[in-house]
Protein backbone atom coordinates (compact mmCIF):
# COMPACT_ATOMS: atom_id res chain seq x y z
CA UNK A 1 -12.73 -16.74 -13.04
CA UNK A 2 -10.96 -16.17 -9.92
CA UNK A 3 -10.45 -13.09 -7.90
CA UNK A 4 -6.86 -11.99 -6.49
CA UNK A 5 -6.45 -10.16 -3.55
CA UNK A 6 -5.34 -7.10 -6.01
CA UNK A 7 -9.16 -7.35 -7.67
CA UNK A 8 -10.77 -6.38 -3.86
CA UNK A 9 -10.98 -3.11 -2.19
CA UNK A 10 -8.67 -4.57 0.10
CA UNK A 11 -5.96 -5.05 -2.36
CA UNK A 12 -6.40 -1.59 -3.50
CA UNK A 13 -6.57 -0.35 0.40
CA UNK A 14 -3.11 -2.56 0.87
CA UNK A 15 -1.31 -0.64 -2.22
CA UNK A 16 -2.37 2.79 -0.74
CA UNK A 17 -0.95 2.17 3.03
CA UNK A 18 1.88 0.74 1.57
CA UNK A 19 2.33 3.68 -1.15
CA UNK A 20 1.83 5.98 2.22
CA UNK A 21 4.48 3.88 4.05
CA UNK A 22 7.25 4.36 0.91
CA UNK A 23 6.35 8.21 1.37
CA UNK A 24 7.69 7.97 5.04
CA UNK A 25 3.85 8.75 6.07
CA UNK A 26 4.07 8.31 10.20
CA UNK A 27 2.96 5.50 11.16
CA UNK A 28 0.36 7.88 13.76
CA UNK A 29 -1.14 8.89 10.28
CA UNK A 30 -1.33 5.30 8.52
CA UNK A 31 -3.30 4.29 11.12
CA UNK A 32 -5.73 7.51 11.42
CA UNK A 33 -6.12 6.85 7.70
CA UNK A 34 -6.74 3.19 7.84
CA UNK A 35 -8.78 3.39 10.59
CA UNK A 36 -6.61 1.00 12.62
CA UNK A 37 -7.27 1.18 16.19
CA UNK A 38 -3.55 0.16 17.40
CA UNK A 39 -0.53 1.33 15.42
CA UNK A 40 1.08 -1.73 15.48
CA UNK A 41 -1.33 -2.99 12.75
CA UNK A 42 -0.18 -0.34 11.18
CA UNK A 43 3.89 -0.82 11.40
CA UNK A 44 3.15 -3.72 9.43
CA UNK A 45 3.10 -1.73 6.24
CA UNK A 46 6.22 0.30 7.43
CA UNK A 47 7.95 -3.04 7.89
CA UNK A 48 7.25 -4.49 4.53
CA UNK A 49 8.08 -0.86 2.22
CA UNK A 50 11.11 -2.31 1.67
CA UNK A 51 12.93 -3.08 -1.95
CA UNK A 52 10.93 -6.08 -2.40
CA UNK A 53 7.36 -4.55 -1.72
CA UNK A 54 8.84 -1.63 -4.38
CA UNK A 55 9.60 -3.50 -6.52
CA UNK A 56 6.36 -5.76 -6.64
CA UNK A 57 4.28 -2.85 -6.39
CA UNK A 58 5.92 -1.37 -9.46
CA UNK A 59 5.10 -4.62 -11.77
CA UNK A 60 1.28 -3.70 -11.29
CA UNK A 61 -0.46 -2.58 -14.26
CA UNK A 62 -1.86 0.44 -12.72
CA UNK A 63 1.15 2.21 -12.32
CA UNK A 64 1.78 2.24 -15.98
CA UNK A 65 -1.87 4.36 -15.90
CA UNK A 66 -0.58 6.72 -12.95
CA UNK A 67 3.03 7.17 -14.69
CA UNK A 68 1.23 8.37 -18.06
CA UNK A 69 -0.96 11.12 -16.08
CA UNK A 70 2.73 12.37 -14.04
């Protein structure tokens, strides 16, 4: 059985700053929340909330889960 990177806390972690990011979260606050010490680590995940990070995001299981609860 192999793990993918969506299995790991950091996958999970990765989903939420990126969720943040598609909420037009600052960047100032991804990276208080993260706990990144420079906020260009954080841009990344304002750089890659584009379409195609939507509309992987969206093919993940869990949001079927979080949709039902809405």
């Amino acid at each position: 059985m192999s793990v993918r990177s969506t299995d790991t806390g950091q996958g999970l972690r990765h989903t939420f700053a990126t969720e943040l990011a598609n909420a037009d979260v600052s960047v100032y606050a991804l990276m208080k929340l993260l706990g990144h010490e420079s906020m260009v680590t954080s841009q990344r995940y304002v750089t890659a909330a584009g379409t195609e990070t939507r509309t992987a995001a969206a093919q993940n299981k869990l949001y079927d889960l979080l949709a039902e609860e809405r």
